[in-house]
N, C-alpha and C. Protein backbone atom coordinates (compact mmCIF):
# COMPACT_ATOMS: atom_id res chain seq x y z
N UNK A 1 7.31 5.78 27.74
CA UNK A 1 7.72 7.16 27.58
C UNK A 1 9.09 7.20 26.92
N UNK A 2 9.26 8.47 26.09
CA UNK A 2 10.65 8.64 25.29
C UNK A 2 11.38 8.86 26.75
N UNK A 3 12.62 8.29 26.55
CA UNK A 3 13.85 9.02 27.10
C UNK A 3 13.90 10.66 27.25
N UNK A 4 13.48 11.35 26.04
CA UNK A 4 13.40 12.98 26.43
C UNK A 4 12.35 13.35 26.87
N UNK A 5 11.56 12.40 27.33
CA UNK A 5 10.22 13.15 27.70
C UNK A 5 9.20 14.13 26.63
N UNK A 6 9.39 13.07 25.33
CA UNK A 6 8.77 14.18 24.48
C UNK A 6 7.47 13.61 23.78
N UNK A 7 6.47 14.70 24.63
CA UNK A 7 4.67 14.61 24.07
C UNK A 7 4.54 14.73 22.94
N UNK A 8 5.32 15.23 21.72
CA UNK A 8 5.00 15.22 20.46
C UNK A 8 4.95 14.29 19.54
N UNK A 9 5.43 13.53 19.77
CA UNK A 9 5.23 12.26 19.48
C UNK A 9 4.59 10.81 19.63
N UNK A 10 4.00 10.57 18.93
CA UNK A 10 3.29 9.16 19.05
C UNK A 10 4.02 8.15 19.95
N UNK A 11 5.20 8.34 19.01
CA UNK A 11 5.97 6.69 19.27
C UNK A 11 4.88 5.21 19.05
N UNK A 12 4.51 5.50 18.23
CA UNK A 12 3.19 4.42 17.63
C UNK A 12 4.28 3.36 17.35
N UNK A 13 4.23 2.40 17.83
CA UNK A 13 5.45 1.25 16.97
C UNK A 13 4.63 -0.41 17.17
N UNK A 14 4.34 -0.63 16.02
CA UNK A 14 4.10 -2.41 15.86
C UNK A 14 4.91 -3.11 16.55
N UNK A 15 4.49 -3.89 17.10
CA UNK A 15 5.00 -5.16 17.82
C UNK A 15 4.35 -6.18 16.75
N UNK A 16 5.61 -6.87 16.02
CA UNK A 16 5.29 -7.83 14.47
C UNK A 16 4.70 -9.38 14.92
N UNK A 17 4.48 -9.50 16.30
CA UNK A 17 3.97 -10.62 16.35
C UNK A 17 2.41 -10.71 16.74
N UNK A 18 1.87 -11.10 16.38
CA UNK A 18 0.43 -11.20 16.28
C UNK A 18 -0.36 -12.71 17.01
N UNK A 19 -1.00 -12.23 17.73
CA UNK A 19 -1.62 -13.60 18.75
C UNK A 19 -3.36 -13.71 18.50
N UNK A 20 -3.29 -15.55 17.88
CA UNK A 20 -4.47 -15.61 17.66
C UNK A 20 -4.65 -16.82 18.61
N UNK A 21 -5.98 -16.58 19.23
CA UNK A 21 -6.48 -17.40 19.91
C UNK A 21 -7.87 -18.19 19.70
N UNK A 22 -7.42 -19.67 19.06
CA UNK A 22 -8.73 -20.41 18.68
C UNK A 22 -9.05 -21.73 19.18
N UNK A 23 -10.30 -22.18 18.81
CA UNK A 23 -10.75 -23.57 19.58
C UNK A 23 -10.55 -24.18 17.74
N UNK A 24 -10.74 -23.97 17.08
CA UNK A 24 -10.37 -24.91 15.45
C UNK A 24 -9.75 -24.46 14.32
N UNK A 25 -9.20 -25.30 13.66
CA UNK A 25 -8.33 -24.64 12.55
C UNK A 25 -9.47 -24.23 11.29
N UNK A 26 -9.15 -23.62 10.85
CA UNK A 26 -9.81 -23.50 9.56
C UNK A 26 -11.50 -22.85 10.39
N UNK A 27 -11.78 -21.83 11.15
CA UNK A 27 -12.44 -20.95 11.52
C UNK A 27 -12.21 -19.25 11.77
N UNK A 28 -11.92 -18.72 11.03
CA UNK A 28 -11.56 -17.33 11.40
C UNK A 28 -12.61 -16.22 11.78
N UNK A 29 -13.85 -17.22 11.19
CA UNK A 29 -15.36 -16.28 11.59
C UNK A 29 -15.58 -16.92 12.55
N UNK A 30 -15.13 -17.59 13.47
CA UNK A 30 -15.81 -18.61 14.42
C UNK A 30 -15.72 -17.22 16.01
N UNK A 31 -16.80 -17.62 16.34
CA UNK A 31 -17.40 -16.69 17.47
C UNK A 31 -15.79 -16.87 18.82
N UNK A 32 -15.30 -18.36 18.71
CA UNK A 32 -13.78 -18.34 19.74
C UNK A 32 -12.63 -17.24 19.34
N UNK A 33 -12.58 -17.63 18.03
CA UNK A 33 -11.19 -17.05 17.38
C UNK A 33 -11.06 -15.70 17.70
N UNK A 34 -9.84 -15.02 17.86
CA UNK A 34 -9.89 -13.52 18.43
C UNK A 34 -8.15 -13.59 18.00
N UNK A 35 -7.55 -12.67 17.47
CA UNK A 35 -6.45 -11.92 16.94
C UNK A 35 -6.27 -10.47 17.54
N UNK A 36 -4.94 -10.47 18.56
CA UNK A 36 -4.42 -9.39 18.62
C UNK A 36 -3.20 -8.81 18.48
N UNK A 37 -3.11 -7.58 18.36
CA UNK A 37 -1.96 -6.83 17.77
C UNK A 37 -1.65 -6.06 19.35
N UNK A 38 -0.27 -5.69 19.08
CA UNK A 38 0.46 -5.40 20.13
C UNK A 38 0.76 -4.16 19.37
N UNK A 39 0.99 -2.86 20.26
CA UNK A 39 1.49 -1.72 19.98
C UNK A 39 2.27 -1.25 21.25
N UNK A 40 3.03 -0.12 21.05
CA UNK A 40 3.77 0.50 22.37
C UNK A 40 3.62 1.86 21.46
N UNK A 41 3.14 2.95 22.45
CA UNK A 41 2.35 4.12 22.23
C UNK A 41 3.16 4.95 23.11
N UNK A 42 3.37 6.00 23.14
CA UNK A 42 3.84 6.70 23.93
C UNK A 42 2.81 7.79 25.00
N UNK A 43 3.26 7.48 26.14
CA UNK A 43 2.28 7.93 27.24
C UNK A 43 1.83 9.36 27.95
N UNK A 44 3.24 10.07 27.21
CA UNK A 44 3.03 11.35 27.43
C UNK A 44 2.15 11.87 26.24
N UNK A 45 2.46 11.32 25.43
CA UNK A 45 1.81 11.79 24.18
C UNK A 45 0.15 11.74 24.25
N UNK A 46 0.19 10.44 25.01
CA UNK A 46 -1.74 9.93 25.06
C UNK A 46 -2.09 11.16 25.85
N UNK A 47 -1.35 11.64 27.53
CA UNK A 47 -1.85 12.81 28.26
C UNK A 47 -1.98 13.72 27.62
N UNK A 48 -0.73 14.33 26.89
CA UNK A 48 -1.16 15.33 26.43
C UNK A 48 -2.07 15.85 24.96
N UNK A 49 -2.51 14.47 24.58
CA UNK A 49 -3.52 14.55 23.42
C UNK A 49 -4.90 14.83 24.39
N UNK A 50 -5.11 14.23 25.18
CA UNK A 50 -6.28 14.75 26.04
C UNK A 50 -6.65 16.05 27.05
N UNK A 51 -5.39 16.76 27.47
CA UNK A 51 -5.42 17.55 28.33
C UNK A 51 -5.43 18.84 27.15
N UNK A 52 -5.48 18.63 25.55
CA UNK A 52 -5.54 19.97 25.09
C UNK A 52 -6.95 19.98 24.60
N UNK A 53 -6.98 21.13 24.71
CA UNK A 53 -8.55 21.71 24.12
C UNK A 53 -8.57 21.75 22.74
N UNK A 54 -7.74 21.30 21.45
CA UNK A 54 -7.76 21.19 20.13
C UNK A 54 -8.10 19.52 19.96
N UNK A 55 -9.15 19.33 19.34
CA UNK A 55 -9.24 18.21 18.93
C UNK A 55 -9.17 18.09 17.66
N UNK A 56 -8.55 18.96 16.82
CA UNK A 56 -7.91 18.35 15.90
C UNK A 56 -6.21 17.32 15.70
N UNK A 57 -5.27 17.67 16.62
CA UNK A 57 -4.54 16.39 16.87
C UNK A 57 -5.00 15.33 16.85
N UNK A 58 -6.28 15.48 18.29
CA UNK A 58 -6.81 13.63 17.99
C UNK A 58 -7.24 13.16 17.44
N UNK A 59 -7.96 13.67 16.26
CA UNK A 59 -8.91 13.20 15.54
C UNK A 59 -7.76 12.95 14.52
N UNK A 60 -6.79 13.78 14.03
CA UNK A 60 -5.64 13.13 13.19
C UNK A 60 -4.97 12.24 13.41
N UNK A 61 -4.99 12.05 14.90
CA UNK A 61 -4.12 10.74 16.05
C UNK A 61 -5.01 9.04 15.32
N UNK A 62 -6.35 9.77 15.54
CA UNK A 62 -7.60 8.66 15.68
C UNK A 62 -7.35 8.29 13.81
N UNK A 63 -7.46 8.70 13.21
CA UNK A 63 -7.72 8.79 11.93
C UNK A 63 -6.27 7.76 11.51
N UNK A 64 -5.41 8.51 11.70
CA UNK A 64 -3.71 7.38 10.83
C UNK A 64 -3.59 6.09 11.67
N UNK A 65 -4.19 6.39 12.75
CA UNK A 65 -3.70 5.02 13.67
C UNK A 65 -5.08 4.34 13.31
N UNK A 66 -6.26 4.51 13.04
CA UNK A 66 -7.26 3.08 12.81
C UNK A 66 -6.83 3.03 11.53
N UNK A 67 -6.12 3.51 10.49
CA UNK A 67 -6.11 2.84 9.23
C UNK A 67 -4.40 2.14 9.42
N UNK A 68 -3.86 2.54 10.34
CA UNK A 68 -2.17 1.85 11.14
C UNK A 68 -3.19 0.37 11.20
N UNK A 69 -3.70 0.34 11.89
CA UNK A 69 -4.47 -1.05 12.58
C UNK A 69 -4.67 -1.96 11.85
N UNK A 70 -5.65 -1.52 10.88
CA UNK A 70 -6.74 -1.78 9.84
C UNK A 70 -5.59 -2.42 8.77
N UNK A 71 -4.40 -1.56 8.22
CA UNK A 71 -3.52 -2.13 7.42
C UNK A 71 -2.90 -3.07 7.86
N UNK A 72 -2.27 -3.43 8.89
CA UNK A 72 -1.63 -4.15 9.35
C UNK A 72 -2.44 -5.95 9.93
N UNK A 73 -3.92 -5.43 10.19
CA UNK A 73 -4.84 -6.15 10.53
C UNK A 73 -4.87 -6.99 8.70
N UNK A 74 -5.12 -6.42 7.98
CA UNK A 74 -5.66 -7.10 6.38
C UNK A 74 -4.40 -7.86 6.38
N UNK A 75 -3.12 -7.32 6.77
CA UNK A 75 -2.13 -7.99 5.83
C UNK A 75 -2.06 -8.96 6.35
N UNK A 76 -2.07 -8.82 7.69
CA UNK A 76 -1.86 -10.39 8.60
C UNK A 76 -2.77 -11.32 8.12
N UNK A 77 -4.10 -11.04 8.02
CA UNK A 77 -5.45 -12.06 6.85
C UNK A 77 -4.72 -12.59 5.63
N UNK A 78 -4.53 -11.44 4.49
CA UNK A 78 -4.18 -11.87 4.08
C UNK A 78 -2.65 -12.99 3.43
N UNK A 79 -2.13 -13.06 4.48
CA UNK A 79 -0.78 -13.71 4.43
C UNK A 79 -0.87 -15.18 5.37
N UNK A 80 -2.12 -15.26 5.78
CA UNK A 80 -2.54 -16.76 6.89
C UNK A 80 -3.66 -17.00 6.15
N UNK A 81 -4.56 -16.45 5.60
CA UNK A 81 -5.58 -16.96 4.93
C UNK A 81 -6.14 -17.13 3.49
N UNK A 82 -6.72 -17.99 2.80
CA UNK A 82 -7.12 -17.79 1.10
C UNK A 82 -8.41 -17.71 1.56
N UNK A 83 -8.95 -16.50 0.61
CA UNK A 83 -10.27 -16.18 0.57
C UNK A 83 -11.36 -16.14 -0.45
N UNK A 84 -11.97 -17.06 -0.51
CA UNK A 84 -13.31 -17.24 -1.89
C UNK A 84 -14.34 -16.07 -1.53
N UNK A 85 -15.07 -16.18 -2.43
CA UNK A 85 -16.59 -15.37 -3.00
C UNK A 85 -17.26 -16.20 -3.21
N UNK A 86 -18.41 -16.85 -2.64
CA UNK A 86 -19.07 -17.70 -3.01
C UNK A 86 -20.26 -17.30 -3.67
N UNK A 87 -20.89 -17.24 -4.30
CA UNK A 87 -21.76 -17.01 -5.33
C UNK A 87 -23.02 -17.74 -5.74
N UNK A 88 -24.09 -17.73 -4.83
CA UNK A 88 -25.40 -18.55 -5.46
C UNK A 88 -26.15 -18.25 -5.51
N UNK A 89 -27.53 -18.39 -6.23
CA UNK A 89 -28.76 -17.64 -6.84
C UNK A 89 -29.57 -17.31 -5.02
N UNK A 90 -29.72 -19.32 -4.29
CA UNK A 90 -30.37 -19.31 -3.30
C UNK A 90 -29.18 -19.54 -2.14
N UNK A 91 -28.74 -18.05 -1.62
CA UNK A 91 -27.70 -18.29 -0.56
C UNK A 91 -28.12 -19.03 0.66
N UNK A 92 -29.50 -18.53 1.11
CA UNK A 92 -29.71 -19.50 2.34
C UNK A 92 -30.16 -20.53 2.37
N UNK A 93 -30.49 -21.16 0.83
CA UNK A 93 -30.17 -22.91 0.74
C UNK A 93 -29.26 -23.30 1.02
N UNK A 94 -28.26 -22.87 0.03
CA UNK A 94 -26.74 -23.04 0.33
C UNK A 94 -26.28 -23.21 1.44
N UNK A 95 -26.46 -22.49 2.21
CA UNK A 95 -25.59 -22.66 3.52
C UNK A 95 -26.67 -23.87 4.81
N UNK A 96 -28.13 -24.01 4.68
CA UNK A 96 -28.30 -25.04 4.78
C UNK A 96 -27.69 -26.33 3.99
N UNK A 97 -27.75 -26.20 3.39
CA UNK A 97 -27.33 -27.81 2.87
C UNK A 97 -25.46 -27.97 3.04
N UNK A 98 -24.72 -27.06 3.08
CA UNK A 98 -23.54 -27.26 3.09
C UNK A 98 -23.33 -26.49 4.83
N UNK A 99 -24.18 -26.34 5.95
CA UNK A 99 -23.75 -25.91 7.06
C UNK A 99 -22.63 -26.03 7.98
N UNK A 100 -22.29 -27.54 7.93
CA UNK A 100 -21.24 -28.36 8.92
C UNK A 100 -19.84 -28.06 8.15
N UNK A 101 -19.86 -27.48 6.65
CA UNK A 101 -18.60 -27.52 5.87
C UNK A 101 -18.77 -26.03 5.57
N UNK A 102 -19.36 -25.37 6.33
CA UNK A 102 -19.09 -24.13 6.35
C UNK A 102 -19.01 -22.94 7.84
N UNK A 103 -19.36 -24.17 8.72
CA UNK A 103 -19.64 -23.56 10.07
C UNK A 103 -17.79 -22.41 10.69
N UNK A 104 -18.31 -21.53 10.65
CA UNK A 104 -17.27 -20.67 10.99
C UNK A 104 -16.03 -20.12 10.02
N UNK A 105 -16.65 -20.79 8.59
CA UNK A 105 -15.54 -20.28 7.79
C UNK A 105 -16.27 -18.84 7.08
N UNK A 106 -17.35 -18.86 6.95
CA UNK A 106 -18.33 -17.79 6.24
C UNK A 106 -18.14 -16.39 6.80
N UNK A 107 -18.65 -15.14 6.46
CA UNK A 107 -19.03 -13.96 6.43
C UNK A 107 -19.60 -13.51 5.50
N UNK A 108 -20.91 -13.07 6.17
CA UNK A 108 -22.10 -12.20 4.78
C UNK A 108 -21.72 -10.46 4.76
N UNK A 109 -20.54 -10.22 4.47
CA UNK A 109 -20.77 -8.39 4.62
C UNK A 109 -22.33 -8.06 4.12
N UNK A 110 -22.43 -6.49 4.84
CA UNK A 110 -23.63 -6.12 4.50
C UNK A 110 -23.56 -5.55 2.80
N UNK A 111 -24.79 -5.86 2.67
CA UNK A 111 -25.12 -5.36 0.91
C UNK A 111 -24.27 -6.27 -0.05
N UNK A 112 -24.32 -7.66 0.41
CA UNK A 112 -23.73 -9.10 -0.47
C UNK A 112 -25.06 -9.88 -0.36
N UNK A 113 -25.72 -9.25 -1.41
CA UNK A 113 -27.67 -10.14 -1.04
C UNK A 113 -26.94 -11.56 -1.38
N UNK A 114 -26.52 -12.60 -2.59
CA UNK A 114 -26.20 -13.49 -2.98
C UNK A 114 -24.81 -14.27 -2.57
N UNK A 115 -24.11 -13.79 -1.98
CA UNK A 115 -22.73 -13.99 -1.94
C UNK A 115 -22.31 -14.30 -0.15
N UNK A 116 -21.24 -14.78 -0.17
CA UNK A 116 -20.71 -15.04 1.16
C UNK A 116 -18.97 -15.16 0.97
N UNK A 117 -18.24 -14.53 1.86
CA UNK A 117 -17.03 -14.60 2.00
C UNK A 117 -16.46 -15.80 3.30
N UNK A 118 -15.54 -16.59 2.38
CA UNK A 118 -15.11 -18.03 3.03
C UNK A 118 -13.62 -18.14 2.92
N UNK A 119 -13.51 -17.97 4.18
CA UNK A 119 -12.05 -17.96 4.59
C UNK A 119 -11.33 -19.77 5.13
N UNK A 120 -10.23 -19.84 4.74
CA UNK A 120 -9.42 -21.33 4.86
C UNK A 120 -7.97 -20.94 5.15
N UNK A 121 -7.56 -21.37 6.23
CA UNK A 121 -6.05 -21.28 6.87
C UNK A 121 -5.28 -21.67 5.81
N UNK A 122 -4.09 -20.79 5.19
CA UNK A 122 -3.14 -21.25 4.44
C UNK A 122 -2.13 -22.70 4.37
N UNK A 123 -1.57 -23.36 3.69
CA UNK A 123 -1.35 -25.11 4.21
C UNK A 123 -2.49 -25.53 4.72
N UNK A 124 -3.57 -25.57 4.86
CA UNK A 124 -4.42 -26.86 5.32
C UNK A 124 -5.45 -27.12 4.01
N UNK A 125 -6.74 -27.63 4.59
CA UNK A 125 -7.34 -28.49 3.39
C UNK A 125 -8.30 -27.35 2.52
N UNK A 126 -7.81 -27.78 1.21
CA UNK A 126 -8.81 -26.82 0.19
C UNK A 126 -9.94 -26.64 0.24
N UNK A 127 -10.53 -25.85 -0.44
CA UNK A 127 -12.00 -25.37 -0.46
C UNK A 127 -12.61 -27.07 -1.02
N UNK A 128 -14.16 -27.17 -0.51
CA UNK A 128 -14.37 -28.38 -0.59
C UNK A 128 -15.09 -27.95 -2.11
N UNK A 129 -16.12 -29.06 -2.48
CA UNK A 129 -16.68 -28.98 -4.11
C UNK A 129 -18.02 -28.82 -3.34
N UNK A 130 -18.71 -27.66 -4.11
CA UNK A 130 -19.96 -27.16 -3.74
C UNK A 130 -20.54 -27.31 -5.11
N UNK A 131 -22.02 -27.86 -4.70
CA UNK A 131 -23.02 -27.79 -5.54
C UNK A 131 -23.84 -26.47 -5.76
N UNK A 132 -24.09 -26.11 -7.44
CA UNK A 132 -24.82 -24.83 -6.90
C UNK A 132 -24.20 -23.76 -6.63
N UNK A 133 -23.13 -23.39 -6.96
CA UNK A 133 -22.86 -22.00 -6.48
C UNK A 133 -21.53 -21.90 -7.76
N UNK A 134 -21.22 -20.56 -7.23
CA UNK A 134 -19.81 -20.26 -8.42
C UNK A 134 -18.75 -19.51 -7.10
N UNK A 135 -17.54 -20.06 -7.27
CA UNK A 135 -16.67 -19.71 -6.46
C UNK A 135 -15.29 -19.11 -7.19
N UNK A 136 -15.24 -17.62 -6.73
CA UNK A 136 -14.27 -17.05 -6.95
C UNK A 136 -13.03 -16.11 -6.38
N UNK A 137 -11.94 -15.89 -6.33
CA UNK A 137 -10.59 -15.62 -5.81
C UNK A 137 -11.13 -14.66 -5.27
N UNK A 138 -10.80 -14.12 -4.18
CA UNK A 138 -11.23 -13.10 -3.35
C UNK A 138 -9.97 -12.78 -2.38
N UNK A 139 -9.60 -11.12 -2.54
CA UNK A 139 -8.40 -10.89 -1.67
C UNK A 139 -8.88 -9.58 -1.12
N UNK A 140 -8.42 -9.59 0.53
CA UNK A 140 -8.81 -7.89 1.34
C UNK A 140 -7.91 -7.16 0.62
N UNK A 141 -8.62 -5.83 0.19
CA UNK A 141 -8.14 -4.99 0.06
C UNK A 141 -7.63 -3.51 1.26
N UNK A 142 -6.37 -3.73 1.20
CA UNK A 142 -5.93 -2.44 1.73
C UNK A 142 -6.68 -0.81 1.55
């Protein structure tokens, strides 16, 4: 809570350190790995976003603060991680035959029929040499 006791305000404030918790390096899709962000919110503000009958505050509350998240979430990716596009005619050959050198680095977003996104911890070991496919620079966009 503010010192003045004042509901009008968020007081939304980042806490710049960010905690990731993993069982291997070089997995960021891996089902262990989990990243969280710290915020300090202000508490009168949360009551009285709920105790009013306008839900347009919250939905403006809801709206700046998941893209607060969301921005702050990419940048942290992108500033710990390099990210390829992998590119092959037969993707689920591919990832059979290269499984063990891809286990937990991958993501298929939806509507990528051919493609897979492959993430590698910044300083550690490069993308390996793949047969069969075309690999290209890939960065989250804000």
């Amino acid at each position: 809570m503010n010192d003045n006791l004042d509901f009008r305000n968020d007081g939304l404030d980042f806490k710049e350190n960010f905690k990731r918790n993993k069982h291997f390096i070089n997995r960021l899709f891996d089902r262990d790995t989990l990243i969280l962000q710290a915020y300090n919110i202000n508490f009168l503000f949360v009551v009285a976003a709920y105790v009013q009958s306008s839900t347009t505050q919250k939905e403006l509350f809801k709206k700046t603060t998941r893209i607060v998240f969301r921005n702050k979430l990419i940048a942290y990716l992108n500033k710990n991680f390099e990210f390829k596009k992998i590119i092959s005619d037969d993707i689920d050959k591919f990832v059979e035959q290269n499984f063990r050198k891809l286990q937990g680095k991958i993501y298929r977003p939806s509507g990528w029929e051919n493609e897979l996104l492959i993430a590698v911890e910044k300083g550690t070991s490069a993308f390996e040499d793949f047969e069969n496919c075309k690999i290209e620079s890939y960065e989250l966009s804000i």
